[in-house]
N, C-alpha and C. Protein backbone atom coordinates (compact mmCIF):
# COMPACT_ATOMS: atom_id res chain seq x y z
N UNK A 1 24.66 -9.54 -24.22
CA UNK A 1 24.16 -8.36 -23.56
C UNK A 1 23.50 -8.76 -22.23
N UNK A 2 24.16 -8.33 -21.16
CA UNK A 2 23.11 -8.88 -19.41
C UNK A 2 22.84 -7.07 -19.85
N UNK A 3 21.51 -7.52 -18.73
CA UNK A 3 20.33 -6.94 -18.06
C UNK A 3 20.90 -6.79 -16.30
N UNK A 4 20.87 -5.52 -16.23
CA UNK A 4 21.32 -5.41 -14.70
C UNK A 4 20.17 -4.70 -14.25
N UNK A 5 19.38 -5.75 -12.87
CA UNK A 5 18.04 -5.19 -12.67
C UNK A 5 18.29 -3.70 -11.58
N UNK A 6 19.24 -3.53 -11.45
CA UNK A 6 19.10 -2.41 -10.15
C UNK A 6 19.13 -1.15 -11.18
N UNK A 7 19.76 -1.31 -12.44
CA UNK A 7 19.69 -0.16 -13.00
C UNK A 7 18.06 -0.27 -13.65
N UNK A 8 17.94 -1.23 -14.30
CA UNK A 8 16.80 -1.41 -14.46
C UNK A 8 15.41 -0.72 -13.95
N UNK A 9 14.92 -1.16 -12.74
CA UNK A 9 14.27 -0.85 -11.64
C UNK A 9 14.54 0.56 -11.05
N UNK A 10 15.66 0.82 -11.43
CA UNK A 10 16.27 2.20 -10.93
C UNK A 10 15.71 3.49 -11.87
N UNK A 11 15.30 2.61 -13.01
CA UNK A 11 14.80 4.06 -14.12
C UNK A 11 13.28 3.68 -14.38
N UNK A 12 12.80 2.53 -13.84
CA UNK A 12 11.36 2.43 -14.55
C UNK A 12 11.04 2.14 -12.45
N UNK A 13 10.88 3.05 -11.71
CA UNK A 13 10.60 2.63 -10.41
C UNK A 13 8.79 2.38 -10.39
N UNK A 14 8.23 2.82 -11.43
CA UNK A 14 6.84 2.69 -11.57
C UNK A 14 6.56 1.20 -11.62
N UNK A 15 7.74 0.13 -12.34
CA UNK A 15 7.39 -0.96 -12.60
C UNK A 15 7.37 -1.81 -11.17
N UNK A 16 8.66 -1.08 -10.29
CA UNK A 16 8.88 -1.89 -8.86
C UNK A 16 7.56 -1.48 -8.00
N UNK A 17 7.18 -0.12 -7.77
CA UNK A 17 5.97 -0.05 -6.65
C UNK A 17 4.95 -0.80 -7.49
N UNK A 18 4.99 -1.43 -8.78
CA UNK A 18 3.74 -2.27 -9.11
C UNK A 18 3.97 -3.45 -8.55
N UNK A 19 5.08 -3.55 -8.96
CA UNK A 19 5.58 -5.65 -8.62
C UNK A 19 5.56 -5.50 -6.90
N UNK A 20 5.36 -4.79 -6.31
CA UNK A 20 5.87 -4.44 -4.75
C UNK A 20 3.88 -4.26 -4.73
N UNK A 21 3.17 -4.03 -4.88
CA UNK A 21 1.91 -4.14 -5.24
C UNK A 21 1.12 -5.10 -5.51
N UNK A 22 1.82 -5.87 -6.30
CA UNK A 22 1.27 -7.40 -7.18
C UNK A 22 1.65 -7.97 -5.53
N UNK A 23 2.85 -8.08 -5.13
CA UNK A 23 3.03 -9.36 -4.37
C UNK A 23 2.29 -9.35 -3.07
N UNK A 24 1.89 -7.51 -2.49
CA UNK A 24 1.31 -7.52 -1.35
C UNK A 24 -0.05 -7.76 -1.29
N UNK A 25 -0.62 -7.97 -2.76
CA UNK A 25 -2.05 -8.26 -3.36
C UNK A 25 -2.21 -9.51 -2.85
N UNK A 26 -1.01 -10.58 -3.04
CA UNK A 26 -1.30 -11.86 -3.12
C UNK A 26 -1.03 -12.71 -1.39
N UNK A 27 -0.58 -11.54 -0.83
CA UNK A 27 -0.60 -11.78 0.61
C UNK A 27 -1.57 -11.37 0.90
N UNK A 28 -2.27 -10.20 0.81
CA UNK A 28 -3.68 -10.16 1.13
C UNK A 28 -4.49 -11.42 0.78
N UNK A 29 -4.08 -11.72 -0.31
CA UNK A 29 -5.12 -12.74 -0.82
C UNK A 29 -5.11 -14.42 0.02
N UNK A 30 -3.98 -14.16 0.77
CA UNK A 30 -3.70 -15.68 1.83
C UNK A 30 -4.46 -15.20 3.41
N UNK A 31 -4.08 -13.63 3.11
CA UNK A 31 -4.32 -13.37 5.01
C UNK A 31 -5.75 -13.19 5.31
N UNK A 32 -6.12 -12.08 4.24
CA UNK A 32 -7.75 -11.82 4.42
C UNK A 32 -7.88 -11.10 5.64
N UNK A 33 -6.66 -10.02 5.76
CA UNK A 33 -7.54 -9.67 7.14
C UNK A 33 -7.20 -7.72 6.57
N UNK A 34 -6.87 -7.40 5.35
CA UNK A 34 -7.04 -6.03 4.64
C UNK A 34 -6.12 -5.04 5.15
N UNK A 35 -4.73 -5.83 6.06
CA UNK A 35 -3.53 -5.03 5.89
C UNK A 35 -2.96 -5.05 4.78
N UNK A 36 -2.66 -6.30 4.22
CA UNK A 36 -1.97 -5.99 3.25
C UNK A 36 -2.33 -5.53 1.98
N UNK A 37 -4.08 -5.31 2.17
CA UNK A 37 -4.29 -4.49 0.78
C UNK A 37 -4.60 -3.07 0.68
N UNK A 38 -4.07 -2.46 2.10
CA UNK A 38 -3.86 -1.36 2.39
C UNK A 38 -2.64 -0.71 2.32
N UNK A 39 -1.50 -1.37 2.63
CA UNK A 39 -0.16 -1.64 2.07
C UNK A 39 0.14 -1.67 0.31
N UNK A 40 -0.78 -2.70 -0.24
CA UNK A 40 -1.10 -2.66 -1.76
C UNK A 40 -1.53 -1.19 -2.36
N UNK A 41 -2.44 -1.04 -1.46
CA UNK A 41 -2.73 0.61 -2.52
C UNK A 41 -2.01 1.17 -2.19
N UNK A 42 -1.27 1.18 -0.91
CA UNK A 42 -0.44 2.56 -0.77
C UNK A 42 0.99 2.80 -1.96
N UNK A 43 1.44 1.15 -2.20
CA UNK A 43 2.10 1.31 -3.24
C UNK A 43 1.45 1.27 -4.34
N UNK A 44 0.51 1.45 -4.88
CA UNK A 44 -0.23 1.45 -6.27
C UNK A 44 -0.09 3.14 -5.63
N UNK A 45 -0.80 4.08 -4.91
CA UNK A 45 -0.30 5.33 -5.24
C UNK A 45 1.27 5.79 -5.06
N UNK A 46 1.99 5.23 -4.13
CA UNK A 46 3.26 5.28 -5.00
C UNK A 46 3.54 5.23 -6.35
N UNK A 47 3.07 4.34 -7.23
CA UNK A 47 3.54 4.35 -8.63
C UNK A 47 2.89 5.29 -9.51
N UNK A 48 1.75 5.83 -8.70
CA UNK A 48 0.94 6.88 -9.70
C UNK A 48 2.00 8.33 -9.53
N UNK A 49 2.51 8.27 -7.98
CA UNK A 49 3.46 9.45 -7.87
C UNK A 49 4.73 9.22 -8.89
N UNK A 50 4.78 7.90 -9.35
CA UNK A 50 6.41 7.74 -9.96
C UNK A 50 6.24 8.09 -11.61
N UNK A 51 4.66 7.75 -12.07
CA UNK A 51 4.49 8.09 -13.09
C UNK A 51 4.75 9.58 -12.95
N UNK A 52 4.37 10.45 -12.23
CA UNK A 52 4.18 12.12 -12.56
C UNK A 52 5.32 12.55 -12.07
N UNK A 53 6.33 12.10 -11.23
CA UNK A 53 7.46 12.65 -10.94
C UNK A 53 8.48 11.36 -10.77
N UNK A 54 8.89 11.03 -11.69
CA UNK A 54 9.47 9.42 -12.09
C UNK A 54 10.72 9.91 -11.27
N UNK A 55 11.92 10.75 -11.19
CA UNK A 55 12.81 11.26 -10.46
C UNK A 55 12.75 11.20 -8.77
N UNK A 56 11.97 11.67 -8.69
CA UNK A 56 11.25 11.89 -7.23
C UNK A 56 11.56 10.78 -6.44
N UNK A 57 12.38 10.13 -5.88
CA UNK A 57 12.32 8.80 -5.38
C UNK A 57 11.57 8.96 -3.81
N UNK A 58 12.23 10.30 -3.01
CA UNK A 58 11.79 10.64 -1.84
C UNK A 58 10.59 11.33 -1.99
N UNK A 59 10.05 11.42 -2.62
CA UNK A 59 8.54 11.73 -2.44
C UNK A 59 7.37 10.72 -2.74
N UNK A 60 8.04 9.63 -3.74
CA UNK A 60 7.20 8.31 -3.63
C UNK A 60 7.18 7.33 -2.33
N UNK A 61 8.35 7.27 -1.51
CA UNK A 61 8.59 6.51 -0.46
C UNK A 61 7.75 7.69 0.88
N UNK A 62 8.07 8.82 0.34
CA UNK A 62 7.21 9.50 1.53
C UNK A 62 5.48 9.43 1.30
N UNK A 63 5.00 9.27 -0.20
CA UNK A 63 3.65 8.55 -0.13
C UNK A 63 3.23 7.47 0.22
N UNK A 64 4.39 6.62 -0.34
CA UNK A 64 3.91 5.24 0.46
C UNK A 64 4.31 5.20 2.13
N UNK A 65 4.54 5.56 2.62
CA UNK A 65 5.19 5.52 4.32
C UNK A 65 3.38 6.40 4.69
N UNK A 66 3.09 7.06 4.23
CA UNK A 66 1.85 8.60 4.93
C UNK A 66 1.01 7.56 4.53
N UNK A 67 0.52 7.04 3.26
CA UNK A 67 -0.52 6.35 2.87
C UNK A 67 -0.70 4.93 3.43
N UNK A 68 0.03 4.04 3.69
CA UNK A 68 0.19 3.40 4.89
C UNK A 68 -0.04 3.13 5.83
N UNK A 69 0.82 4.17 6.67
CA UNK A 69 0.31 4.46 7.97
C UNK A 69 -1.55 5.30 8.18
N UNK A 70 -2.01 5.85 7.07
CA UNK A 70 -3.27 6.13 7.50
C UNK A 70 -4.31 4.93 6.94
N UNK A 71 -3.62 3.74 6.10
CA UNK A 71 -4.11 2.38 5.74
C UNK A 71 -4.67 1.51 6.90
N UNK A 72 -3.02 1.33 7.71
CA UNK A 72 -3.45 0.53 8.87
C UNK A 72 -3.89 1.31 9.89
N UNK A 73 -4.07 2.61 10.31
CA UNK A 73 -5.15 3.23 11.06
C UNK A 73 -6.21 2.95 10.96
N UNK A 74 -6.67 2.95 9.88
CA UNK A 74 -8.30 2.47 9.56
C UNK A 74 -8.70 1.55 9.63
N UNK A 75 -7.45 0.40 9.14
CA UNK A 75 -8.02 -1.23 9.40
C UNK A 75 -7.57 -1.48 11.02
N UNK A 76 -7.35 -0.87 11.66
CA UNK A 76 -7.01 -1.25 13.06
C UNK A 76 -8.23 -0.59 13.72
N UNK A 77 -8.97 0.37 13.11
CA UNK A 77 -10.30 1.08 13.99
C UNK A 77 -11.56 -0.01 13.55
N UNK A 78 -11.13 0.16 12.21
CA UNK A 78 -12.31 -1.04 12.01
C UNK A 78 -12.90 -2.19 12.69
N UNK A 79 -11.02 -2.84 13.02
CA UNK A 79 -11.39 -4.26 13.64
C UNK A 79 -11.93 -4.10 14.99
N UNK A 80 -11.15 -2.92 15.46
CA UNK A 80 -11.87 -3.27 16.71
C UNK A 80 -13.09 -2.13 17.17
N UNK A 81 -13.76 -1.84 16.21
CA UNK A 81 -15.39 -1.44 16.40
C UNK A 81 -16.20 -2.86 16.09
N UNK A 82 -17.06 -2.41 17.38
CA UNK A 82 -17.55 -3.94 17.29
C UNK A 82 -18.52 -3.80 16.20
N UNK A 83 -19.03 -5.08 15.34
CA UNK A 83 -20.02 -5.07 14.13
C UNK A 83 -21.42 -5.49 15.20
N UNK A 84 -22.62 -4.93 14.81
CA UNK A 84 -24.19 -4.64 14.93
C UNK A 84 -24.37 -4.19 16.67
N UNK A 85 -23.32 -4.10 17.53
CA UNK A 85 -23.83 -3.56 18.41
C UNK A 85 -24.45 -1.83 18.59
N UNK A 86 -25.95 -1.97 18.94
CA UNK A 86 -26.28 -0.66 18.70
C UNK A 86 -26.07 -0.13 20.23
N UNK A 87 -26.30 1.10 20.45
CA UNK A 87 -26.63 1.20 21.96
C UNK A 87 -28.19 1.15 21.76
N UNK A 88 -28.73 0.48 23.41
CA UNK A 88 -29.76 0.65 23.79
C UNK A 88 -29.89 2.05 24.67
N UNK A 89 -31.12 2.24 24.27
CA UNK A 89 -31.72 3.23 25.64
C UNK A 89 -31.91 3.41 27.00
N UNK A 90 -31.37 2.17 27.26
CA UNK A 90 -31.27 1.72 29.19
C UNK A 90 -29.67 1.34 29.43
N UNK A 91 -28.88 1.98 28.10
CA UNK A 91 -27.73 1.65 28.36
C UNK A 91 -26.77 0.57 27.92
């Protein structure tokens, strides 16, 4: 008996946005700079969408693409707000 992973993966897609999750975890975990664990959640809510609408393929890829893109918005404002500069009063 083979195991054919595309069908596989094709009916449990909850298991791929995890493993697609796990691996961008572990690039975060080399880069340290919180793209890729913004990327990570966006597919961890992908798979929460695949649990509730497991069919849905275009509405999980359209969460992960929206969730994403408002991921690295934030880590791109972050970095470049500068950390403890306050304003002074003379400017």
């Amino acid at each position: 008996m083979s195991i054919n992973l595309n069908d596989f993966f094709g009916l449990h897609l909850v298991l791929l946005w995890l493993a697609l999750a796990v691996m961008l975890g572990a690039l975060e975990w080399l880069r340290k700079d919180w793209t890729m664990a913004m990327l990570a959640a966006a597919a961890v809510l992908a798979a929460l969408i695949a649990l509730i609408v497991p069919h849905a393929w275009y509405a999980q890829l359209g969460v992960f693409v929206v969730a994403s893109a408002i991921g690295e918005v934030v880590v791109r404002l972050r970095r470049r707000a500068p950390v403890g500069d306050a304003p002074t009063e003379n400017g």
